[in-house]
PDB file of N, CA and C in Angstrom:
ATOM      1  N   UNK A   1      65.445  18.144  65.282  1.00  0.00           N
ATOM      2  CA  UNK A   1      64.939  18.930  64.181  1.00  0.00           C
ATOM      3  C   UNK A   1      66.052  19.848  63.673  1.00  0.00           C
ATOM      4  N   UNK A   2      66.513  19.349  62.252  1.00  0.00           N
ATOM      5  CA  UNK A   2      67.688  20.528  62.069  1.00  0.00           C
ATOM      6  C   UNK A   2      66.530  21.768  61.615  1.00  0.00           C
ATOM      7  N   UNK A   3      67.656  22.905  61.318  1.00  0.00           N
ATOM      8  CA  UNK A   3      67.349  24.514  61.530  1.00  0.00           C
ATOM      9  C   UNK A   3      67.405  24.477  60.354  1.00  0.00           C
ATOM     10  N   UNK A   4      66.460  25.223  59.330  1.00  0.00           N
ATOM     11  CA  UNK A   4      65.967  24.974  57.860  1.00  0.00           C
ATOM     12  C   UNK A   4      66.404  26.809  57.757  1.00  0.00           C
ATOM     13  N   UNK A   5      67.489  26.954  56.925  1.00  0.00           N
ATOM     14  CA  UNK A   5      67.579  28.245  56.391  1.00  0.00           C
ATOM     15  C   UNK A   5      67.112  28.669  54.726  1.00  0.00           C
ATOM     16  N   UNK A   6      66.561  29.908  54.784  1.00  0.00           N
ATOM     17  CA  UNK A   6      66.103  29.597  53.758  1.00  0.00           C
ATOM     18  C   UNK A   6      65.738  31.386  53.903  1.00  0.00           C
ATOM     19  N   UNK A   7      65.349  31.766  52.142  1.00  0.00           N
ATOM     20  CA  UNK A   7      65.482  33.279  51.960  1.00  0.00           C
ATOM     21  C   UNK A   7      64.553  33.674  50.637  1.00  0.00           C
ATOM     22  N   UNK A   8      63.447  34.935  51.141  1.00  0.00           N
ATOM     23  CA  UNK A   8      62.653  34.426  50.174  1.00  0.00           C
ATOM     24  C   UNK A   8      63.012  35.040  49.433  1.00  0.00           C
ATOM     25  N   UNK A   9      62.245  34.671  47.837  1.00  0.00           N
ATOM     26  CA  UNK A   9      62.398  35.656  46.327  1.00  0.00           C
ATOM     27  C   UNK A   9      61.707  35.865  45.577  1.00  0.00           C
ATOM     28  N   UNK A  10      61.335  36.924  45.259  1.00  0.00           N
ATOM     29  CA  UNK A  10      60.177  36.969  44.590  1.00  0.00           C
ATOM     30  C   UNK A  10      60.676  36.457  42.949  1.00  0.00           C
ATOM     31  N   UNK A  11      59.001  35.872  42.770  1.00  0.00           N
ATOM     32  CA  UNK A  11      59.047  34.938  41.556  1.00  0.00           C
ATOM     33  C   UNK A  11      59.087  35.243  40.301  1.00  0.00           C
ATOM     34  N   UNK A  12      59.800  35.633  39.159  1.00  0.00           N
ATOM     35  CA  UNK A  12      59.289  36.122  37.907  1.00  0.00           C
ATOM     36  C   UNK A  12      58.069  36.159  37.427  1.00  0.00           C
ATOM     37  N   UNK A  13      57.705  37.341  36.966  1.00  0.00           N
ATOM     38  CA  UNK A  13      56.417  37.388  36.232  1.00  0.00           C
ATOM     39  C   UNK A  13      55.789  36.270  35.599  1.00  0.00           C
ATOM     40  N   UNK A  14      56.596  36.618  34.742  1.00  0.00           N
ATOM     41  CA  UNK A  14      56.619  35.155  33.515  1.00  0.00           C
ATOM     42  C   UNK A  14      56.008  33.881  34.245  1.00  0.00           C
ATOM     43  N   UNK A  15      56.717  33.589  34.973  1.00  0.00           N
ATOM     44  CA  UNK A  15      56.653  32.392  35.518  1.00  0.00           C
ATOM     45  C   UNK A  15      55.228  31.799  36.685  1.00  0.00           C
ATOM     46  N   UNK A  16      55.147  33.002  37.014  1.00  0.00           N
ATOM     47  CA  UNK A  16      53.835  33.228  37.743  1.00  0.00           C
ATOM     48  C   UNK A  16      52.623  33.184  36.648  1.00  0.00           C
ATOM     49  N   UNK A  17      52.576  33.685  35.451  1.00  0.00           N
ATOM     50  CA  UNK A  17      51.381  33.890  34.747  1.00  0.00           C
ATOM     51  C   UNK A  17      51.433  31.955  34.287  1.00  0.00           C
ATOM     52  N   UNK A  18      52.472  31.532  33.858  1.00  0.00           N
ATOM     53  CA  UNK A  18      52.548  30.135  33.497  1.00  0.00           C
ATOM     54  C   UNK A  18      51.940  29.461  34.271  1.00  0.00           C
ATOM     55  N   UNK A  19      52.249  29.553  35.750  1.00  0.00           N
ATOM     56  CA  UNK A  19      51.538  28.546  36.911  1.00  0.00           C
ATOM     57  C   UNK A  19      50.184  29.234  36.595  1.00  0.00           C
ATOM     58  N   UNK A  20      49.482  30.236  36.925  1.00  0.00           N
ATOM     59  CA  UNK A  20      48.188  30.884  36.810  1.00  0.00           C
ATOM     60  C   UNK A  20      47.562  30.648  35.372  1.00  0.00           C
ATOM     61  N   UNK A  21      48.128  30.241  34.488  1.00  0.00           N
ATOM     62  CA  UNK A  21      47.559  29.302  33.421  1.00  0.00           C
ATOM     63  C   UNK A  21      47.286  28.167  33.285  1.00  0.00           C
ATOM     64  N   UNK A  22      47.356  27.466  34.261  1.00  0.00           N
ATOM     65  CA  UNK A  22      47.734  25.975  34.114  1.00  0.00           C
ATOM     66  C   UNK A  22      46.375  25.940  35.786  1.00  0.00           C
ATOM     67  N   UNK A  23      45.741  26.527  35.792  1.00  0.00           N
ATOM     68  CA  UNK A  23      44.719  26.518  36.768  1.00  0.00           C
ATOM     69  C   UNK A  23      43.397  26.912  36.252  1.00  0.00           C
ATOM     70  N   UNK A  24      42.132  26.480  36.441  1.00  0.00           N
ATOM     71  CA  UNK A  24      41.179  27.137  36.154  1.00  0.00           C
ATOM     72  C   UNK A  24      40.517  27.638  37.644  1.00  0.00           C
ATOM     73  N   UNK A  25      39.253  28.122  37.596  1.00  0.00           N
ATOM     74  CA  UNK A  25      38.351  27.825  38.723  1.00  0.00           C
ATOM     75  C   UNK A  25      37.945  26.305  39.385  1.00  0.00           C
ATOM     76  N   UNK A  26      37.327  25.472  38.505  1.00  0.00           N
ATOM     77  CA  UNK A  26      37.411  23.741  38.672  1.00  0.00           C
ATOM     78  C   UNK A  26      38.900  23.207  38.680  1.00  0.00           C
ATOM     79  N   UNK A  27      39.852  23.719  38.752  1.00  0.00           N
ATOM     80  CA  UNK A  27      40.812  23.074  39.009  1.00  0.00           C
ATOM     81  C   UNK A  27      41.952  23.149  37.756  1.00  0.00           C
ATOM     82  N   UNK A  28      43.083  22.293  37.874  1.00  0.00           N
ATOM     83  CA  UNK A  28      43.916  22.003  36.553  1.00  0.00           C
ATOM     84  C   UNK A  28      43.291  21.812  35.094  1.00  0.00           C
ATOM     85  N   UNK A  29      44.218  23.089  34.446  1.00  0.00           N
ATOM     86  CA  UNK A  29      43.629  22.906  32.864  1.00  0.00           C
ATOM     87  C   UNK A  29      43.976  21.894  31.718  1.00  0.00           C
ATOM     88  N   UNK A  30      43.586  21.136  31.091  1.00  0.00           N
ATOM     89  CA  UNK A  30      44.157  20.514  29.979  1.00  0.00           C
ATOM     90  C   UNK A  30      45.423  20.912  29.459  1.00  0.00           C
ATOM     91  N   UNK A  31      46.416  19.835  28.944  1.00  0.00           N
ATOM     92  CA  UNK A  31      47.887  20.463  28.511  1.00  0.00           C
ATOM     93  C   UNK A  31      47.779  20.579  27.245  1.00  0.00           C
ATOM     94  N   UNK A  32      46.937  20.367  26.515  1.00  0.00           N
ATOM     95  CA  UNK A  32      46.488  21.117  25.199  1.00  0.00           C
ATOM     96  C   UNK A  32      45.156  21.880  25.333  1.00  0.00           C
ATOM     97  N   UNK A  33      44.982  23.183  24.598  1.00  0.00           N
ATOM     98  CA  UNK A  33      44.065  23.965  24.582  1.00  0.00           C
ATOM     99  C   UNK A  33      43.032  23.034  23.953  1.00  0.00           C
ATOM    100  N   UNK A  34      42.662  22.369  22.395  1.00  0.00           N
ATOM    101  CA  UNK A  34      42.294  21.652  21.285  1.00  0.00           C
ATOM    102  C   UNK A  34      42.858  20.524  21.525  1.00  0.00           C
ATOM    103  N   UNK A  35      42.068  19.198  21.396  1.00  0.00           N
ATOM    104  CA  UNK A  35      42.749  18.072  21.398  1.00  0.00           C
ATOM    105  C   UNK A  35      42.283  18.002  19.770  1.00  0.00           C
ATOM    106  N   UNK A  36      43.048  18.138  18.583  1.00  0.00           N
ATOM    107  CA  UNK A  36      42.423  18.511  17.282  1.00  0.00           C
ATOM    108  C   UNK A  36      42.859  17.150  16.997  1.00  0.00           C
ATOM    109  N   UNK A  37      43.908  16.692  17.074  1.00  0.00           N
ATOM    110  CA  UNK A  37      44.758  15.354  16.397  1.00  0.00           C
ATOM    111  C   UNK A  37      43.362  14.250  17.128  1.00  0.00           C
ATOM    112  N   UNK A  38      42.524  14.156  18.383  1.00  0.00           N
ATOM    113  CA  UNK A  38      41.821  13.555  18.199  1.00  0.00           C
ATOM    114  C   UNK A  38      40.252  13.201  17.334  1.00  0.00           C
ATOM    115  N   UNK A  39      40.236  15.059  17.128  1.00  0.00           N
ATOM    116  CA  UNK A  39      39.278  14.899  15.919  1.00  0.00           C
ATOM    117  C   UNK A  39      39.317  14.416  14.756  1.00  0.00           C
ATOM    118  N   UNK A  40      40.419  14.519  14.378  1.00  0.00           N
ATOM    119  CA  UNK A  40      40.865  14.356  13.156  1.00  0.00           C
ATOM    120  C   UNK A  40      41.145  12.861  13.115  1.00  0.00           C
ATOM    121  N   UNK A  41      41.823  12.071  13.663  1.00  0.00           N
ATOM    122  CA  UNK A  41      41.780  10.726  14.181  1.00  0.00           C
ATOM    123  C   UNK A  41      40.294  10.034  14.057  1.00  0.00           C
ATOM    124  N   UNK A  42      39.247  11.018  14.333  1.00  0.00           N
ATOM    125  CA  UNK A  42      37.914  10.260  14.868  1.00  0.00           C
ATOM    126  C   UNK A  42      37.473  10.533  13.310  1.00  0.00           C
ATOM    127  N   UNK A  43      37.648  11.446  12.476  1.00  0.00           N
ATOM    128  CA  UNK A  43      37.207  11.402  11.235  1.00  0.00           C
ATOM    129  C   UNK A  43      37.789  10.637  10.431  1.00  0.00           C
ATOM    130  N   UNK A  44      39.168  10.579  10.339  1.00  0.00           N
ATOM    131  CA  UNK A  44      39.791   9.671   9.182  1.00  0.00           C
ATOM    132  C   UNK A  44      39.207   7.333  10.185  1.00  0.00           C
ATOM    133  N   UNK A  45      38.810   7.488  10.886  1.00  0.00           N
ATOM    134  CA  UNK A  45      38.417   6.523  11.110  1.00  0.00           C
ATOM    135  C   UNK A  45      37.209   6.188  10.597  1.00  0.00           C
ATOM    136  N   UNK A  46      36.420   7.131  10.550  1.00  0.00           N
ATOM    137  CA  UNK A  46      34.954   7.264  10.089  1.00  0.00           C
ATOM    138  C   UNK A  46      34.449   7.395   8.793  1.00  0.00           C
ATOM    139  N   UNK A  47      36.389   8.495   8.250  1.00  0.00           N
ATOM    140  CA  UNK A  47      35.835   7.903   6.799  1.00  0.00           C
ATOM    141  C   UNK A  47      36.143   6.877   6.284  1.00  0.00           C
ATOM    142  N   UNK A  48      37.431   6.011   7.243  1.00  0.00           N
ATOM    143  CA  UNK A  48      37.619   4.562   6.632  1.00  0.00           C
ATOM    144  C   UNK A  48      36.854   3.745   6.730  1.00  0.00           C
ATOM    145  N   UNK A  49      35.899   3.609   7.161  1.00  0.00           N
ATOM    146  CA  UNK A  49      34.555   2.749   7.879  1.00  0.00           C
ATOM    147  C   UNK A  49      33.832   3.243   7.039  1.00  0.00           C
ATOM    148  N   UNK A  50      33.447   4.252   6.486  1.00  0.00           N
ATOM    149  CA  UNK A  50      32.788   4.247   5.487  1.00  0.00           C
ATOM    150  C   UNK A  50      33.231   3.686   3.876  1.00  0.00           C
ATOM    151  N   UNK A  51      34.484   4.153   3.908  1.00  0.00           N
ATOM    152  CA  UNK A  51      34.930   3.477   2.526  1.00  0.00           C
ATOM    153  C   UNK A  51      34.491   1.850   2.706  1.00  0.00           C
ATOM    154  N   UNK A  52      35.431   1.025   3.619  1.00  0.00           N
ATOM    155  CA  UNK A  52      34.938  -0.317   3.723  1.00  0.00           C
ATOM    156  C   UNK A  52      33.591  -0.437   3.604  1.00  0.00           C
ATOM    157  N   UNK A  53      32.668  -0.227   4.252  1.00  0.00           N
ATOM    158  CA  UNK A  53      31.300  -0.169   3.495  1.00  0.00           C
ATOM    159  C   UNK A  53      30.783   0.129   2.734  1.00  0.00           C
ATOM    160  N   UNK A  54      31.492   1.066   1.900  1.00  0.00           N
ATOM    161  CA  UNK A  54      30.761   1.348   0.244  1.00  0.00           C
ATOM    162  C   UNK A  54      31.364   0.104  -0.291  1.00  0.00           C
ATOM    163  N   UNK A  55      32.486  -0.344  -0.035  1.00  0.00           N
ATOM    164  CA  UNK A  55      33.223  -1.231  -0.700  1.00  0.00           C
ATOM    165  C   UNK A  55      32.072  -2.373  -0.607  1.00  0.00           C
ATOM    166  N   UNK A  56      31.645  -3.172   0.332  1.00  0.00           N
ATOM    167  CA  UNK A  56      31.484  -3.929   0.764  1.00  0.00           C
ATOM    168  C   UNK A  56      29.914  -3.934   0.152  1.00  0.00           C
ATOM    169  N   UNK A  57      29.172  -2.995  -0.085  1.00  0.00           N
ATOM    170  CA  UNK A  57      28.242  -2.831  -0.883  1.00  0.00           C
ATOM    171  C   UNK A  57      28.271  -2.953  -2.372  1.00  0.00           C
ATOM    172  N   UNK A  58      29.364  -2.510  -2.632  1.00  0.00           N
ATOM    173  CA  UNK A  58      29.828  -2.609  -4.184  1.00  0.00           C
ATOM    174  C   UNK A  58      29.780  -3.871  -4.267  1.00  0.00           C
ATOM    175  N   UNK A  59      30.929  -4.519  -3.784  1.00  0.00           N
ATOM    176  CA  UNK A  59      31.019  -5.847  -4.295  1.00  0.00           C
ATOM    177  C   UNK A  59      29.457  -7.063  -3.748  1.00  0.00           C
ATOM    178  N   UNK A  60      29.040  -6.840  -3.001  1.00  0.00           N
ATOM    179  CA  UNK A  60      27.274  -7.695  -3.188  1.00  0.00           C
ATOM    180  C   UNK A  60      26.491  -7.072  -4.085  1.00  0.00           C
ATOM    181  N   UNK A  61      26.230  -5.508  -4.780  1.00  0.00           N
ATOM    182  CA  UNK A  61      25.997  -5.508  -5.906  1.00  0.00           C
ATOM    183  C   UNK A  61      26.073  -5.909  -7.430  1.00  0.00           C
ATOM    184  N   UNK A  62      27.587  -6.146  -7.340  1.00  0.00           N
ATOM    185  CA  UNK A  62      28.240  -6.597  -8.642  1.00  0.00           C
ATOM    186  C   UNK A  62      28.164  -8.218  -8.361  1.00  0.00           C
ATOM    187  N   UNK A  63      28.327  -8.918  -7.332  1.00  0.00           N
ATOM    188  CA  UNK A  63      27.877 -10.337  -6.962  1.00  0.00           C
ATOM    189  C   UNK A  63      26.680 -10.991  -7.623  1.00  0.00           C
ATOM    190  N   UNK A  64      25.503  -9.834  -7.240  1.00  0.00           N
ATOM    191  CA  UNK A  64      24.052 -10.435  -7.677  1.00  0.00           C
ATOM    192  C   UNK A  64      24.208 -10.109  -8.780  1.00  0.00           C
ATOM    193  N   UNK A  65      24.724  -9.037  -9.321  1.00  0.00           N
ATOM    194  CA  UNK A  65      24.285  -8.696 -10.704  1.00  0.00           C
ATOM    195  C   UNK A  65      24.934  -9.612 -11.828  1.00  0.00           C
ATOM    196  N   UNK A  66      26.539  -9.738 -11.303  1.00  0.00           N
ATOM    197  CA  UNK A  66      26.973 -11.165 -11.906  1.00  0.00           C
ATOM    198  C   UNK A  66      25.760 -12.670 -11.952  1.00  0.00           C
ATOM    199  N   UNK A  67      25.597 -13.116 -10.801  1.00  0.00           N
ATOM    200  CA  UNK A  67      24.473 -14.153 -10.473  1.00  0.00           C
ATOM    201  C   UNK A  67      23.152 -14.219 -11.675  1.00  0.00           C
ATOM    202  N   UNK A  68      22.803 -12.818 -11.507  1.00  0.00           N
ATOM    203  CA  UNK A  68      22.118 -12.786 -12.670  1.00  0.00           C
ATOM    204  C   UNK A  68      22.207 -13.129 -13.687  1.00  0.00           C
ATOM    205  N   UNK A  69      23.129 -12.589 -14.036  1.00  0.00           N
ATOM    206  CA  UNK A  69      23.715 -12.605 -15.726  1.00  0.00           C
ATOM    207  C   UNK A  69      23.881 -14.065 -15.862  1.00  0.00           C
ATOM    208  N   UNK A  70      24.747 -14.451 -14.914  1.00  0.00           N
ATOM    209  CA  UNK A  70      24.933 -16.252 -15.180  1.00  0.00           C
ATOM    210  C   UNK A  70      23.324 -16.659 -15.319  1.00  0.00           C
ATOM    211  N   UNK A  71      22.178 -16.170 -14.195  1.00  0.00           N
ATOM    212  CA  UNK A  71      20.918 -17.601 -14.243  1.00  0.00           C
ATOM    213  C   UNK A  71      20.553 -16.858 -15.488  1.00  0.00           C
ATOM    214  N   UNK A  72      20.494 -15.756 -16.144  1.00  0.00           N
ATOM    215  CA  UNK A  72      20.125 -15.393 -17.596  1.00  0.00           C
ATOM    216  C   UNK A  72      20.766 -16.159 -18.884  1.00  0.00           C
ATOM    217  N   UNK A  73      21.926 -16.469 -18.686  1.00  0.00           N
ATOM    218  CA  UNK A  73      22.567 -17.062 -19.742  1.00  0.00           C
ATOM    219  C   UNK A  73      22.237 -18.477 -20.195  1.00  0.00           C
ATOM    220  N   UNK A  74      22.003 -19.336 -18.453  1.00  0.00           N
ATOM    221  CA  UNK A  74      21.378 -20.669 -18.362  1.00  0.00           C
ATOM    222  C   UNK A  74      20.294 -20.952 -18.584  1.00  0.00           C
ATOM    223  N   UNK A  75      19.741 -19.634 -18.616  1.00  0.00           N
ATOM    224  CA  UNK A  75      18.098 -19.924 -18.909  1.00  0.00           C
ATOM    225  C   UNK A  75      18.014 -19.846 -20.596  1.00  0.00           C
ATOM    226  N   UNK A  76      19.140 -18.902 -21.109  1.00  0.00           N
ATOM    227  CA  UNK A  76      18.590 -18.747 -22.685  1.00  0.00           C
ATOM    228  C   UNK A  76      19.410 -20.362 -23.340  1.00  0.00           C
ATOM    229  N   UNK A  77      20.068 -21.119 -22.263  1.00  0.00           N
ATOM    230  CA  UNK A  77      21.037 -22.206 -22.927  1.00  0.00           C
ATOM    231  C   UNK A  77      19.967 -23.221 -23.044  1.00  0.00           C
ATOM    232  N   UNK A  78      18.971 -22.952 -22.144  1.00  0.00           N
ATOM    233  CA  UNK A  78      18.366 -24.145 -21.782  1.00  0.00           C
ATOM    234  C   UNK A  78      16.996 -24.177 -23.031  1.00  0.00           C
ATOM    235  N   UNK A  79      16.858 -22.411 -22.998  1.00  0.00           N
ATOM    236  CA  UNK A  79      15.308 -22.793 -23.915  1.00  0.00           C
ATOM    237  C   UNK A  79      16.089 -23.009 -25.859  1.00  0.00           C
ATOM    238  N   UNK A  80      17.328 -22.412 -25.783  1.00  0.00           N
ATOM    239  CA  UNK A  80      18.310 -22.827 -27.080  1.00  0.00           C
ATOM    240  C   UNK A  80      18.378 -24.324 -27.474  1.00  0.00           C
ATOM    241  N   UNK A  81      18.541 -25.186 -26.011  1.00  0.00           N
ATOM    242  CA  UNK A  81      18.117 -26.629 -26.086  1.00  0.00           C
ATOM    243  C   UNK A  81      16.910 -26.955 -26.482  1.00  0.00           C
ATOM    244  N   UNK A  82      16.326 -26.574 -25.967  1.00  0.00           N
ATOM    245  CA  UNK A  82      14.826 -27.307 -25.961  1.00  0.00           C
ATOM    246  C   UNK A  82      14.338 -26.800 -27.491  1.00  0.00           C
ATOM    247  N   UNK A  83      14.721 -25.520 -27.995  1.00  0.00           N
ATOM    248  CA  UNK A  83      14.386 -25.242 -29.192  1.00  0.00           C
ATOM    249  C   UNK A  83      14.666 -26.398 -30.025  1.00  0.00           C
ATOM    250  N   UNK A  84      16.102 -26.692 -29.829  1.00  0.00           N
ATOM    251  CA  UNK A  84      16.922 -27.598 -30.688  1.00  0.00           C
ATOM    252  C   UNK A  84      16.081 -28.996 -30.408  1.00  0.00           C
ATOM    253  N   UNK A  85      16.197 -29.468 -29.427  1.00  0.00           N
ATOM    254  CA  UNK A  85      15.196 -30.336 -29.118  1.00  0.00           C
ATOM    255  C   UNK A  85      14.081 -31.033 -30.054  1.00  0.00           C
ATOM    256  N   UNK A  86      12.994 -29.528 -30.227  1.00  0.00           N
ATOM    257  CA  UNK A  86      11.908 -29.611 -30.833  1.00  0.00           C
ATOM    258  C   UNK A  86      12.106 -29.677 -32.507  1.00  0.00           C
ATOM    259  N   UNK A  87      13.007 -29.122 -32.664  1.00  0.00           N
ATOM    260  CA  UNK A  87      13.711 -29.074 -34.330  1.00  0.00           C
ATOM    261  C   UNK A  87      13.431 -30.184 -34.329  1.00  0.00           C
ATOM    262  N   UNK A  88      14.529 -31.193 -33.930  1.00  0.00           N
ATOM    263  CA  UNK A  88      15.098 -32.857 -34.626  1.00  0.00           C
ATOM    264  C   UNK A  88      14.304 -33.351 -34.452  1.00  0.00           C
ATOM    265  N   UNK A  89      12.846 -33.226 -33.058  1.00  0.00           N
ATOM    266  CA  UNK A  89      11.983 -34.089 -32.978  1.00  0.00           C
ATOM    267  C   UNK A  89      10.687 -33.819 -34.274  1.00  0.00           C
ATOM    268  N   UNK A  90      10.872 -32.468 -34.481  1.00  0.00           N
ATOM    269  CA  UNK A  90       9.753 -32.202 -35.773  1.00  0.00           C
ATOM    270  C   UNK A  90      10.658 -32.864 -36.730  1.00  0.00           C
ATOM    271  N   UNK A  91      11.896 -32.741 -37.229  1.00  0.00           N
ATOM    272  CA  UNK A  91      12.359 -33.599 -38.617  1.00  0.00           C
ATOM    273  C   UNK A  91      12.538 -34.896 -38.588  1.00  0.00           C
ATOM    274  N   UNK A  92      12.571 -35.105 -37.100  1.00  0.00           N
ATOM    275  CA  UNK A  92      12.307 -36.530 -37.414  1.00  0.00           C
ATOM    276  C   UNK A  92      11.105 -37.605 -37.613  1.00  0.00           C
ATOM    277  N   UNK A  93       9.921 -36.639 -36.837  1.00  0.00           N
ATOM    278  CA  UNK A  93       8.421 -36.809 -36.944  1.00  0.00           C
ATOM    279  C   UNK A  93       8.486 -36.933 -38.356  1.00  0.00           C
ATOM    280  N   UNK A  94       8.638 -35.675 -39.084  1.00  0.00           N
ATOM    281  CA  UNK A  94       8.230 -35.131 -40.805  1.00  0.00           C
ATOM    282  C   UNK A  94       8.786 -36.412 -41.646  1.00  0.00           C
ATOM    283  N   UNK A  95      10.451 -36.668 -40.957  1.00  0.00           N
ATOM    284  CA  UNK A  95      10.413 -38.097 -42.005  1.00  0.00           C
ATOM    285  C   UNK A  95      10.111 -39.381 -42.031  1.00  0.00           C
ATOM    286  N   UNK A  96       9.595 -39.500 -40.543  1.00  0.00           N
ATOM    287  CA  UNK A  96       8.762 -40.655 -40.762  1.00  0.00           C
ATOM    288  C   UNK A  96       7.430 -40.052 -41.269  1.00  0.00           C
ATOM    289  N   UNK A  97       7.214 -39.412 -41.381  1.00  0.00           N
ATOM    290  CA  UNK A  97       5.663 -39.471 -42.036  1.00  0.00           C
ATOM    291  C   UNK A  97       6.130 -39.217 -43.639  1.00  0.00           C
ATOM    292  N   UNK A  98       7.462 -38.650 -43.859  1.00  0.00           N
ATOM    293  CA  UNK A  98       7.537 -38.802 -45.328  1.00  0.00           C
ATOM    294  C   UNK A  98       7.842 -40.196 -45.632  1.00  0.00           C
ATOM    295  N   UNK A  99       8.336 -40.986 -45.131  1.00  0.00           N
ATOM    296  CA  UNK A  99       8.593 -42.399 -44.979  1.00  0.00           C
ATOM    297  C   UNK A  99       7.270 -43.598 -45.084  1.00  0.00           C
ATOM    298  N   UNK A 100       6.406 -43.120 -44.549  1.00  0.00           N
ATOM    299  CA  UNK A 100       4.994 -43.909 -44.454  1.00  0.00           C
ATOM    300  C   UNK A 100       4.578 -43.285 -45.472  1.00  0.00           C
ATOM    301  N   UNK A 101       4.438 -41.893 -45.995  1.00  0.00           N
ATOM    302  CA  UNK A 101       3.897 -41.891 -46.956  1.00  0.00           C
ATOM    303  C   UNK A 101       4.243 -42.078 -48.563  1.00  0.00           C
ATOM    304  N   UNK A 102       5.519 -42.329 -48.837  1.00  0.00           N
ATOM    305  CA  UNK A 102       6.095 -43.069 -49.632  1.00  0.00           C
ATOM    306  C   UNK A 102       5.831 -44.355 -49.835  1.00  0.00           C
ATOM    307  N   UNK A 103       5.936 -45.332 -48.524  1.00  0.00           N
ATOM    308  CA  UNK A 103       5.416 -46.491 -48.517  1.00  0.00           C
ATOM    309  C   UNK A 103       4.181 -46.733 -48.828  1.00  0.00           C
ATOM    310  N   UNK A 104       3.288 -45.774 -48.618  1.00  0.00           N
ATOM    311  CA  UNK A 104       1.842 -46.033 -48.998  1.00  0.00           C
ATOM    312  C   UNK A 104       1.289 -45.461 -50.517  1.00  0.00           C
ATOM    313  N   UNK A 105       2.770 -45.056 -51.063  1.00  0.00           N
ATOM    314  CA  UNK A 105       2.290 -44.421 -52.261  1.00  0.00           C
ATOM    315  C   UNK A 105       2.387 -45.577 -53.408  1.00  0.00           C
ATOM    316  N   UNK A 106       3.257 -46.153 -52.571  1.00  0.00           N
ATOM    317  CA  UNK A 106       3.662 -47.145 -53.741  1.00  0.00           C
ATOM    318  C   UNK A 106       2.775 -48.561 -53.285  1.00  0.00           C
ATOM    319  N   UNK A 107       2.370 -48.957 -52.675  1.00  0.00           N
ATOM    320  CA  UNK A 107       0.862 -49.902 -52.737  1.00  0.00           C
ATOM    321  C   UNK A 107      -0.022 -49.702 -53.607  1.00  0.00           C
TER     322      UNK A 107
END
């Protein structure tokens, strides 16, 4: 066993209140007072998660509402047809019956 020399000293103030800070009653204190950078972290995440979801709402709003507009347009193309439709089939009804009745005028 070597012979351990050694001489004591008392410790700076300073340095003593540092260790006596860094202790609580339950034990070792956190090395930040505020962990703030994680709040702040937890909000700008939360509001990006929210943006993506307004987003993401926006665009299935404007989706259907597009959708719409298209089955609205197809629907007025279709009864525009059928109008047209009924036109040529009435003028063409009207001239055969102006047709027969010409023919029968002249008998």
């Amino acid at each position: 066993d070597p012979t351990l020399e050694y001489q004591v000293v008392e410790c700076p103030k300073a340095f003593e209140a540092y260790v006596q800070e860094a202790f609580t009653k339950k034990g070792v204190k956190s090395l930040s007072k505020h962990a703030w950078h994680l709040w702040i972290l937890g909000v700008v995440v939360l509001l990006c998660a929210a943006g993506v979801v307004c987003n993401w709402v926006m665009q299935v709003k404007e989706e259907r509402k597009r959708q719409a507009c298209e089955q609205e347009r197809l629907r007025r193309k279709r009864r525009k047809q059928k109008q047209q439709a009924n036109g040529k089939r009435a003028s063409v009804s009207s001239a055969s019956d102006s047709d027969i009745d010409s023919t029968s005028s002249s008998d």
